[in-house]
N, C-alpha and C. Protein backbone atom coordinates (compact mmCIF):
# COMPACT_ATOMS: atom_id res chain seq x y z
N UNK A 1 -16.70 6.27 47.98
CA UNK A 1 -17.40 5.71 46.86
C UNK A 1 -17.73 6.79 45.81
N UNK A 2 -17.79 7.61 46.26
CA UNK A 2 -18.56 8.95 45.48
C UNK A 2 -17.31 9.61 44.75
N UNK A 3 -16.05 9.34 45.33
CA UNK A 3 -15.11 9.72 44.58
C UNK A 3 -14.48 8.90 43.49
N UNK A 4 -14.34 7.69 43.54
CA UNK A 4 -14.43 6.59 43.10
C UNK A 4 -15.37 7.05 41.18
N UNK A 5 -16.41 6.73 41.70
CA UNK A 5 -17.32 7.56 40.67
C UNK A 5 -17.31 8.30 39.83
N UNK A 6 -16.92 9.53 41.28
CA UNK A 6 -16.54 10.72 39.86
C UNK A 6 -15.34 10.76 39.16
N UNK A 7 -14.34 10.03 39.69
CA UNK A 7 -13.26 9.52 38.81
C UNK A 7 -13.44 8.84 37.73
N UNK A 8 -14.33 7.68 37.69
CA UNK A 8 -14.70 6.88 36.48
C UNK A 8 -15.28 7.57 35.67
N UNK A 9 -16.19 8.76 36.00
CA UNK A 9 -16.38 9.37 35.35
C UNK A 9 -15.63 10.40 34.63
N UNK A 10 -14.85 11.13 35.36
CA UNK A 10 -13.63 11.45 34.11
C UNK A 10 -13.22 10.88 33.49
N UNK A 11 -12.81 9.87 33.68
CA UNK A 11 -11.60 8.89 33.01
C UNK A 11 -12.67 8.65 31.96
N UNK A 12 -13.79 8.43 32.11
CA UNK A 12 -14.79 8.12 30.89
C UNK A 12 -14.45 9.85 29.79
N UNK A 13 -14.96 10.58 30.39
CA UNK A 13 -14.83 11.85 29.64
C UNK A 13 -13.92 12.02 28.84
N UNK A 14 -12.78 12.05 29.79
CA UNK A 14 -11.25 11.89 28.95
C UNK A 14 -10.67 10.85 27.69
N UNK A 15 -11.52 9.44 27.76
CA UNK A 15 -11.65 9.13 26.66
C UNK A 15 -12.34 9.17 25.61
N UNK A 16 -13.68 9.24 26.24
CA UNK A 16 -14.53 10.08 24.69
C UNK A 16 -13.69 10.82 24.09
N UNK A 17 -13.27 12.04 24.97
CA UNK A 17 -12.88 13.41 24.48
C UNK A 17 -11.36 13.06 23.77
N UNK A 18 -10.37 12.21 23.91
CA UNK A 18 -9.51 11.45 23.66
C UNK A 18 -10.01 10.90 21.95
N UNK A 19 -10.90 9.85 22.31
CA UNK A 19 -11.48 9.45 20.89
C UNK A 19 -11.54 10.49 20.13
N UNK A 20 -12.76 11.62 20.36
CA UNK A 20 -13.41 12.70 19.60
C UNK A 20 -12.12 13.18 18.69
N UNK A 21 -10.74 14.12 19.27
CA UNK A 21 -10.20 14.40 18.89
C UNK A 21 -9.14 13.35 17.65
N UNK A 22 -8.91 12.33 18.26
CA UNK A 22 -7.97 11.28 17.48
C UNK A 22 -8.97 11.26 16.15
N UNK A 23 -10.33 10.75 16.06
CA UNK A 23 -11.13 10.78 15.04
C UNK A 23 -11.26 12.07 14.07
N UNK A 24 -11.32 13.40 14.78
CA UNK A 24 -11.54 14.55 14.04
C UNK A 24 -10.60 14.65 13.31
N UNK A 25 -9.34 14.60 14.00
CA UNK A 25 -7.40 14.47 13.37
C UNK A 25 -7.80 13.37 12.61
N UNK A 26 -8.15 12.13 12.38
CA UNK A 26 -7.73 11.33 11.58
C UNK A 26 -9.23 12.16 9.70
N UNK A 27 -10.27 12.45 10.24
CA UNK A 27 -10.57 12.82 9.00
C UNK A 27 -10.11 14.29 8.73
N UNK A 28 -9.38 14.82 9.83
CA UNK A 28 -8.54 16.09 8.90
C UNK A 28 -8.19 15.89 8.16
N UNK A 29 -6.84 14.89 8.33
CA UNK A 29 -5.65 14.14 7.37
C UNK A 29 -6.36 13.66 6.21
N UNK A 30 -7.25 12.80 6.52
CA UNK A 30 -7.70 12.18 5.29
C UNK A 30 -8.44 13.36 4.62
N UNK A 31 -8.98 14.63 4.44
CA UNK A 31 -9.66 15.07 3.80
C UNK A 31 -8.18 15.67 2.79
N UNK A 32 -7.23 16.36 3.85
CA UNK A 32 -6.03 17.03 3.60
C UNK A 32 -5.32 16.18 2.39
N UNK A 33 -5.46 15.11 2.22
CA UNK A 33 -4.84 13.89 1.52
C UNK A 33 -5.32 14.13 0.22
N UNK A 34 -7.17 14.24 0.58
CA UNK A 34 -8.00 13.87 -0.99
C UNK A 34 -7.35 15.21 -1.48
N UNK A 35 -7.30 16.44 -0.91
CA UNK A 35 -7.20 17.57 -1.65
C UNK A 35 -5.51 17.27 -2.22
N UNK A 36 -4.95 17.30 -1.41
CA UNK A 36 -3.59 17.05 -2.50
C UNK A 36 -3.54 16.61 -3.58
N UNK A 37 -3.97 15.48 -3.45
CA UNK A 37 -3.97 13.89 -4.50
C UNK A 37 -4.89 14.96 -5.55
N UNK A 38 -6.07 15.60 -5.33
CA UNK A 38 -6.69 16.45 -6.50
C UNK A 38 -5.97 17.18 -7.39
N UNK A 39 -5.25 18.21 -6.07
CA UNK A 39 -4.41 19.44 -6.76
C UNK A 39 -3.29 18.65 -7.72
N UNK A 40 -2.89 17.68 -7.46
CA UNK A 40 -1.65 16.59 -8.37
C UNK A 40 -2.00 16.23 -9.41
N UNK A 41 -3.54 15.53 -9.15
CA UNK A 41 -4.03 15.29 -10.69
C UNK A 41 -4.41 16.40 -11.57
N UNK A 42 -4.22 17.61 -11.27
CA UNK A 42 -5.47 18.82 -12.26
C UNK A 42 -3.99 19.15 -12.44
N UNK A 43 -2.57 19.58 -11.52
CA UNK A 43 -1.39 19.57 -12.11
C UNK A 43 -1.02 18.65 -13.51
N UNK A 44 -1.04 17.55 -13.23
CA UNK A 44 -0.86 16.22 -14.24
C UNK A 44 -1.72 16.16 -15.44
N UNK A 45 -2.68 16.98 -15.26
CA UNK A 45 -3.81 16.81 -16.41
C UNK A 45 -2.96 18.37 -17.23
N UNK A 46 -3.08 18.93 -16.45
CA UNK A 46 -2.53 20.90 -16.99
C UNK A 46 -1.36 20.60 -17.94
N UNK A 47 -0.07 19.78 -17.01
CA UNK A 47 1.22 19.34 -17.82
C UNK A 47 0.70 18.87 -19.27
N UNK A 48 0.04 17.15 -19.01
CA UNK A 48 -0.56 17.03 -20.49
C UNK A 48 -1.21 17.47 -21.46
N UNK A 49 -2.02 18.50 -21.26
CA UNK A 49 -2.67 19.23 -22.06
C UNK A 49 -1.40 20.23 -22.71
N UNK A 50 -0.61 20.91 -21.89
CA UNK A 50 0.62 21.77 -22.52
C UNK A 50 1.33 21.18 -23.36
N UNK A 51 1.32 19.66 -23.01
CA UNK A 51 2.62 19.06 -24.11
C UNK A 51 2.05 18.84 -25.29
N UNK A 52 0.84 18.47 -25.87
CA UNK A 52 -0.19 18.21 -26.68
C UNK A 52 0.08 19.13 -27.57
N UNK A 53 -0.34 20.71 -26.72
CA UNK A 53 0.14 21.78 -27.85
C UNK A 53 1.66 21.45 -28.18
N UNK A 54 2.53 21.58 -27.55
CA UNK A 54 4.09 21.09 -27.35
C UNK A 54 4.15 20.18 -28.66
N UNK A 55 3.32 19.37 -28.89
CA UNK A 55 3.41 18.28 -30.15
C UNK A 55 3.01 18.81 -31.52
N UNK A 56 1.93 19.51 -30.83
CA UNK A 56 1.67 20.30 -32.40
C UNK A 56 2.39 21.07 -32.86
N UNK A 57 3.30 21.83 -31.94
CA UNK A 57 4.07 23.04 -32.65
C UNK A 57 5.17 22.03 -33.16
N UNK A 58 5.79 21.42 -32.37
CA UNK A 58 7.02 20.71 -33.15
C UNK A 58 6.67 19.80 -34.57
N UNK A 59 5.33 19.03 -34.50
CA UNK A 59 4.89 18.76 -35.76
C UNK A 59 4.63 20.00 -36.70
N UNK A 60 4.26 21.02 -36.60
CA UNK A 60 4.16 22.01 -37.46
C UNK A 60 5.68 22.83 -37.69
N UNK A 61 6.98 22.60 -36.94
CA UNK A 61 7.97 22.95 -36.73
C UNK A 61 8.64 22.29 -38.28
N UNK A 62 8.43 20.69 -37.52
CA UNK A 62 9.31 19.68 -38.56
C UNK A 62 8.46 19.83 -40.08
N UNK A 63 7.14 20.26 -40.18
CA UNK A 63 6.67 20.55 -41.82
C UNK A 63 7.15 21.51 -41.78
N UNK A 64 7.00 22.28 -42.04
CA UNK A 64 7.89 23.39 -42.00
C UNK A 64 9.36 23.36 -42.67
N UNK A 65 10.05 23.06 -41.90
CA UNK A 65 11.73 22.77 -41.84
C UNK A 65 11.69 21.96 -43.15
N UNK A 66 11.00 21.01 -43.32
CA UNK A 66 10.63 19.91 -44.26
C UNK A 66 10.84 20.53 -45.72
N UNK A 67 9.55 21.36 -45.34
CA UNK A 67 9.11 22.61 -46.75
C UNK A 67 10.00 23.50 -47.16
N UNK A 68 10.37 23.87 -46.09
CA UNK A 68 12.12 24.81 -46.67
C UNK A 68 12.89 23.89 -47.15
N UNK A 69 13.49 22.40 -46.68
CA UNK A 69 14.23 22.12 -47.59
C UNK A 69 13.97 21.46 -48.96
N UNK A 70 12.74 21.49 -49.33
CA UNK A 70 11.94 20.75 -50.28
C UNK A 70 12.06 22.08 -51.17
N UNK A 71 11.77 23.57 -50.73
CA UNK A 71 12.18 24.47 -51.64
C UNK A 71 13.33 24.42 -52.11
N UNK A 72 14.09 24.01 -51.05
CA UNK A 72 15.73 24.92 -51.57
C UNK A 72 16.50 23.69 -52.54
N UNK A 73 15.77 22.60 -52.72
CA UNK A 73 16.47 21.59 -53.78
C UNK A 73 16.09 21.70 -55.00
């Protein structure tokens, strides 16, 4: 009987300890996730902000180009 017992009682342990870990792994992942998904958006925000300037120079490109040929006629 007593062995019985202390068997159930592992088998209890082993699943807590079973749970504990599956749970800790599952909010690893999920924390591992939010940080990606962050680093992607501050990437995605960085890109748009570069092209912005990217717009201004080519708008200041095409006046420009504009103005030279507005001189040369």
């Amino acid at each position: 009987m007593d062995k019985l017992l202390l068997n159930g009682v592992g088998t209890l342990g082993s699943v807590v300890s079973t749970y504990i870990v599956g749970l800790f792994s599952l909010i690893l992942i999920g924390v591992s996730l939010l940080i990606i998904l962050y680093r992607i958006q501050q990437w995605i925000i960085k890109v748009d902000e570069n092209m912005s300037y990217l717009r201004e120079v080519v708008q200041i490109y095409k006046q420009l180009q504009k103005e030279k040929e507005d001189c040369n006629k």
